[in-house]
C-alpha atoms as a PDB file:
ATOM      1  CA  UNK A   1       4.332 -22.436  -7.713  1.00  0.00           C
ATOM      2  CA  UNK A   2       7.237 -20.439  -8.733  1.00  0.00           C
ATOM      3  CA  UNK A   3       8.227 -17.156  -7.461  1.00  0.00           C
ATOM      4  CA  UNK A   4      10.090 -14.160  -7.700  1.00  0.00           C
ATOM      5  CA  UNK A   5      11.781 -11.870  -5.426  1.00  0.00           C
ATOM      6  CA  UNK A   6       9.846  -8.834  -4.419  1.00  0.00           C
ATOM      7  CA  UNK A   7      11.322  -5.376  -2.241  1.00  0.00           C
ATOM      8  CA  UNK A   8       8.926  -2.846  -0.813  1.00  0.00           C
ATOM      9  CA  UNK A   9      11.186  -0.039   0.585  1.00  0.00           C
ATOM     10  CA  UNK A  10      10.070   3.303   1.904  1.00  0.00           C
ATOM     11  CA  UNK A  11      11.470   6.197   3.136  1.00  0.00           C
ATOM     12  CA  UNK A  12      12.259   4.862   6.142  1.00  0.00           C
ATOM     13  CA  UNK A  13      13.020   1.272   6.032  1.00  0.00           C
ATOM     14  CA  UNK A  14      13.060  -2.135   2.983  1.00  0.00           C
ATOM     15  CA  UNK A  15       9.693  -2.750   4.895  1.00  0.00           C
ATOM     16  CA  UNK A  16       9.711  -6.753   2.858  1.00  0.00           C
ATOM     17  CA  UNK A  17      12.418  -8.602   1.221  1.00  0.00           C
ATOM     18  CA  UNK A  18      11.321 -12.215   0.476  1.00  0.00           C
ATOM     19  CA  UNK A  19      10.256 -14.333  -2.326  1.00  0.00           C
ATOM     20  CA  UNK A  20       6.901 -14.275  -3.305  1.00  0.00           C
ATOM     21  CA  UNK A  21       4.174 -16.593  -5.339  1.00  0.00           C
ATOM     22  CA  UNK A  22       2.377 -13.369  -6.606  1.00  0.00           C
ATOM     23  CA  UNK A  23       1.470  -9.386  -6.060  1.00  0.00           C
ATOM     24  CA  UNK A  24      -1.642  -7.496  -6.697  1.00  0.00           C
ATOM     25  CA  UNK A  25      -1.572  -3.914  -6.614  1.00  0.00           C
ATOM     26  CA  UNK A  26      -3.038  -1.236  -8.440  1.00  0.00           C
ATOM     27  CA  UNK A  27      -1.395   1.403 -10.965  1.00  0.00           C
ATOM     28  CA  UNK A  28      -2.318   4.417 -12.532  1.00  0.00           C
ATOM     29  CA  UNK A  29      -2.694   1.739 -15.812  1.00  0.00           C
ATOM     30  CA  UNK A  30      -5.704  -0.430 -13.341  1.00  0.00           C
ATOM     31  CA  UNK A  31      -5.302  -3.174 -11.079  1.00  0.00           C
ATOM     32  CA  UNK A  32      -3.047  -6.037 -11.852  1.00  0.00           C
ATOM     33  CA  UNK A  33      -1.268  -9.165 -10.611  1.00  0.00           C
ATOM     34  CA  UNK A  34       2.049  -9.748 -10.982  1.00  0.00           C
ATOM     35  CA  UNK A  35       3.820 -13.568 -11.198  1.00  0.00           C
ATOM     36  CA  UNK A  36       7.021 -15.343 -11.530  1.00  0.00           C
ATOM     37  CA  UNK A  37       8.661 -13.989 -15.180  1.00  0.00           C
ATOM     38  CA  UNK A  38       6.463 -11.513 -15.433  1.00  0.00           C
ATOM     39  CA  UNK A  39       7.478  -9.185 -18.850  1.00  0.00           C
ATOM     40  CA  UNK A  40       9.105  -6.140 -17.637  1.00  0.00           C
ATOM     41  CA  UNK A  41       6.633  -3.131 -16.304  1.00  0.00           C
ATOM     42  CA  UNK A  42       6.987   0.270 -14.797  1.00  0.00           C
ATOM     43  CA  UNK A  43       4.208   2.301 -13.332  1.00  0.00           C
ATOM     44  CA  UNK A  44       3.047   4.732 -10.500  1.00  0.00           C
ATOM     45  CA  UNK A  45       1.219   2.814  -7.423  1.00  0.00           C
ATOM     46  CA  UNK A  46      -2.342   4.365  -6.520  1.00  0.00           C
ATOM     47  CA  UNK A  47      -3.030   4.608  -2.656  1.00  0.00           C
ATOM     48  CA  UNK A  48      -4.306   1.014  -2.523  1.00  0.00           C
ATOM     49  CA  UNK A  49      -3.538  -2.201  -0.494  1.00  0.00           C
ATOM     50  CA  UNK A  50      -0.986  -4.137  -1.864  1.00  0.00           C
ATOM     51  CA  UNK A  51      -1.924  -7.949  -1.282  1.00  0.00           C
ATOM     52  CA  UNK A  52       0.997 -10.520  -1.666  1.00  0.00           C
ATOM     53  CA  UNK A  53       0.837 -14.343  -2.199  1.00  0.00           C
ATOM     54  CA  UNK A  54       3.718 -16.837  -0.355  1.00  0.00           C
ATOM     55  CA  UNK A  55       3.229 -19.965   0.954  1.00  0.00           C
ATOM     56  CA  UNK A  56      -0.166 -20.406  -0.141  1.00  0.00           C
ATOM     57  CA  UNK A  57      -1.216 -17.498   2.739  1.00  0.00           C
ATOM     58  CA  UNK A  58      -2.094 -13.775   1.706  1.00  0.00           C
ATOM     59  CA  UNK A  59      -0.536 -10.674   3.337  1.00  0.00           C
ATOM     60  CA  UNK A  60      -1.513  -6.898   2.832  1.00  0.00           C
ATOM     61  CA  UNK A  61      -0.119  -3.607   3.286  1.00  0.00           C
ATOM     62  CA  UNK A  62      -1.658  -0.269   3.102  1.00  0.00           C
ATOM     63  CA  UNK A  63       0.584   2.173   0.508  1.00  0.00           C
ATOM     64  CA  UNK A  64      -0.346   5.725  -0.300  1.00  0.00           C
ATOM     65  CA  UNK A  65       1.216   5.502  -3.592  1.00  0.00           C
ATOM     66  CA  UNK A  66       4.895   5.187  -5.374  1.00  0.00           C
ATOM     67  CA  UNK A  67       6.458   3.561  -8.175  1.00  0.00           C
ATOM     68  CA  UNK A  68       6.591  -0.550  -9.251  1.00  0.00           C
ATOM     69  CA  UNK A  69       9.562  -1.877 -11.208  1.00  0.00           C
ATOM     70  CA  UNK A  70       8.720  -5.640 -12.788  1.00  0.00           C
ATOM     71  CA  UNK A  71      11.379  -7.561 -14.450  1.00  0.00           C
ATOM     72  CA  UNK A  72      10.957 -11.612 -14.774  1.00  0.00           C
ATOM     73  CA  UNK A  73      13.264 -12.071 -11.740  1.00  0.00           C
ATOM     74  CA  UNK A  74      11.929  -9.849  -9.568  1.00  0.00           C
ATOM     75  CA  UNK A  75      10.074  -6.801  -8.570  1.00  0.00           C
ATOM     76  CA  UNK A  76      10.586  -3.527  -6.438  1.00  0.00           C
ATOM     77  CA  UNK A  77       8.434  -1.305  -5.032  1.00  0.00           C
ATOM     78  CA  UNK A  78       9.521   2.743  -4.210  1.00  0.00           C
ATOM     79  CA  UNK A  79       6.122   3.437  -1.813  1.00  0.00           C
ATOM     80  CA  UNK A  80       5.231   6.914  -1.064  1.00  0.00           C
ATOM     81  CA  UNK A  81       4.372   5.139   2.391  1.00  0.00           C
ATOM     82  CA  UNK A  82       3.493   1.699   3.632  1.00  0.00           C
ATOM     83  CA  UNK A  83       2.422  -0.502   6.700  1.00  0.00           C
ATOM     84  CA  UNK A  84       1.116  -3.963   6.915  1.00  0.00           C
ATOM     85  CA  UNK A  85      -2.463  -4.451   7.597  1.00  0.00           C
ATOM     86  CA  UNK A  86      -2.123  -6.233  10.815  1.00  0.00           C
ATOM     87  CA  UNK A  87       0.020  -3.027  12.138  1.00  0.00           C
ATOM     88  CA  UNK A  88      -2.820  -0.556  11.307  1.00  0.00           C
ATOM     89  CA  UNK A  89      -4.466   0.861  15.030  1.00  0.00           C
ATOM     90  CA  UNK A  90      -7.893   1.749  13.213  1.00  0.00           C
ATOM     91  CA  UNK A  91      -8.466   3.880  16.270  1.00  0.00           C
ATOM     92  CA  UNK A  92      -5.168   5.916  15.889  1.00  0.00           C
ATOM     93  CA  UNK A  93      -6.148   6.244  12.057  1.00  0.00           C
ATOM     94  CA  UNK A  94      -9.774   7.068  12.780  1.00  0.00           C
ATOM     95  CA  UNK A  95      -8.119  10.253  15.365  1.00  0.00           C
ATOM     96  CA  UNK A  96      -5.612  10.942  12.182  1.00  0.00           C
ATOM     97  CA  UNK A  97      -8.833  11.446   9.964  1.00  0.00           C
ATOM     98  CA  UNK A  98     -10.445  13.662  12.474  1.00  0.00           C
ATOM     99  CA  UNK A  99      -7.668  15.935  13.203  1.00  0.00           C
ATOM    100  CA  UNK A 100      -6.861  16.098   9.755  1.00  0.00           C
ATOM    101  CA  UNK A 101     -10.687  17.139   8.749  1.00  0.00           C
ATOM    102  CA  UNK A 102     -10.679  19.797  11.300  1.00  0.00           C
ATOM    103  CA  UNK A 103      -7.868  21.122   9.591  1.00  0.00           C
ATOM    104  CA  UNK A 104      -9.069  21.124   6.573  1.00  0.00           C
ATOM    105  CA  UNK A 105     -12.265  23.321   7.863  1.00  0.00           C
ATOM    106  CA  UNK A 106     -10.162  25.828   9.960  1.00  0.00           C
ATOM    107  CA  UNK A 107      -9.535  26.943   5.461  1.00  0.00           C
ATOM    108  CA  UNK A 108      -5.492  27.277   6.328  1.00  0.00           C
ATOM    109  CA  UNK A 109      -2.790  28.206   3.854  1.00  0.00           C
ATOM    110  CA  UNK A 110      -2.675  26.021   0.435  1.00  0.00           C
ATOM    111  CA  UNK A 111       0.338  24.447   2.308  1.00  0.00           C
ATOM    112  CA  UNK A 112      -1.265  23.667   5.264  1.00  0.00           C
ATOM    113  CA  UNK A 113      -4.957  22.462   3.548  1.00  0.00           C
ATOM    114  CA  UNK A 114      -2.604  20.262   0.962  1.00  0.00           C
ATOM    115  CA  UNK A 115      -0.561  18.314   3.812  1.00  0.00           C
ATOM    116  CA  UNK A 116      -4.095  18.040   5.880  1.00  0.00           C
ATOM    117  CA  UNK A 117      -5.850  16.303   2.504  1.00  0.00           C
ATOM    118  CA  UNK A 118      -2.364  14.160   2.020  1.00  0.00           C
ATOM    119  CA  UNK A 119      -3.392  13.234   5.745  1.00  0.00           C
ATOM    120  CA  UNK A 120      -6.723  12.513   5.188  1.00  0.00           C
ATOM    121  CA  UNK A 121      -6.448  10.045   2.698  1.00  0.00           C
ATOM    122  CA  UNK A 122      -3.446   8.187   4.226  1.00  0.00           C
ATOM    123  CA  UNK A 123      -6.175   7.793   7.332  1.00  0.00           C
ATOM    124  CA  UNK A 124      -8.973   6.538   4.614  1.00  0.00           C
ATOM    125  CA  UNK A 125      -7.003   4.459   3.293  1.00  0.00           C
ATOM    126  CA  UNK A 126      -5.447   2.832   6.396  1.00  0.00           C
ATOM    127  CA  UNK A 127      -9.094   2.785   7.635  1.00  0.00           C
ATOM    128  CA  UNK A 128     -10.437   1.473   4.134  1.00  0.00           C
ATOM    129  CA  UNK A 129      -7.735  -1.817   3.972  1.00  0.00           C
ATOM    130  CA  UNK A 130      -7.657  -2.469   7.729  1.00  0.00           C
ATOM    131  CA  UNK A 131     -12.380  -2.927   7.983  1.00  0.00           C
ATOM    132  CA  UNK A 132     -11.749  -4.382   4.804  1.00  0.00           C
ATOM    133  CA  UNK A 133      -9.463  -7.279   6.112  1.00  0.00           C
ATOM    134  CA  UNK A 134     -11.013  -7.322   9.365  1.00  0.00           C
ATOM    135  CA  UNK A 135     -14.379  -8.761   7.433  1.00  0.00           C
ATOM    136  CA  UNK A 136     -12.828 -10.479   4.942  1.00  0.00           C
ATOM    137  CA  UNK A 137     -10.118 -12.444   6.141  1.00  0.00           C
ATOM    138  CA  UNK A 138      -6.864 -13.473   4.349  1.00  0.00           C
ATOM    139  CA  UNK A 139      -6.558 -16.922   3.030  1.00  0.00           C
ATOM    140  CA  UNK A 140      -4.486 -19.209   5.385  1.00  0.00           C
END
């Protein structure tokens, strides 16, 4: 299968640099899978798991959002945040959604409740991608 080259870099690190057989993540536009030569495409990432295709074996990441560049040779993705699946501690994000729901009741400044919901749905969505692999497996 032929692939293409594919960068996911956050703020803090290029978190993947490889060639890849294919990418499905989901935009603003819906969800969508990208391949080798794929016509050039620009959109903003949804929080959503990012699921990648190479040697015939799946991997995921977790990404709160960001911005997906697609030309035919290869694609880049500007994420908000990211982790891989396999990194997620579903206990630490289960404590993140707690602390970030009792901030949200203690009714804080806008600041304060807006960072807390940010928080709150990086935790969901860790949560959300990490059961969701745990019961259903990657390909191998």
């Amino acid at each position: 299968m032929s692939t293409f080259h594919l960068k996911i870099i956050t703020q803090e690190e290029v978190l993947l640099e490889e060639e890849v057989e294919s990418l499905y993540v989901t935009t603003t536009d819906g969800d969508i899978t990208v391949l080798a030569h794929h016509t050039p495409y620009v959109s903003v990432l949804k929080p959503s798991e990012l699921v990648i295709k190479k040697d015939g074996k799946e991997e995921s990441f977790a990404c709160t959002g960001g911005i997906l560049e697609v030309t035919p040779e290869k694609v880049v993705i500007l994420a908000d945040s990211a982790v891989r699946t396999d990194k997620i501690d579903e206990a630490e994000a289960l404590k993140a959604k707690e602390r970030a729901e009792k901030v949200m009741e203690e009714k804080l400044e806008e600041r304060e409740n807006a960072e807390a919901m940010i928080a709150l749905e990086k935790a969901l969505l860790h949560l959300h991608v990490a059961q969701k692999r745990k019961h259903h497996s990657p390909s191998k």
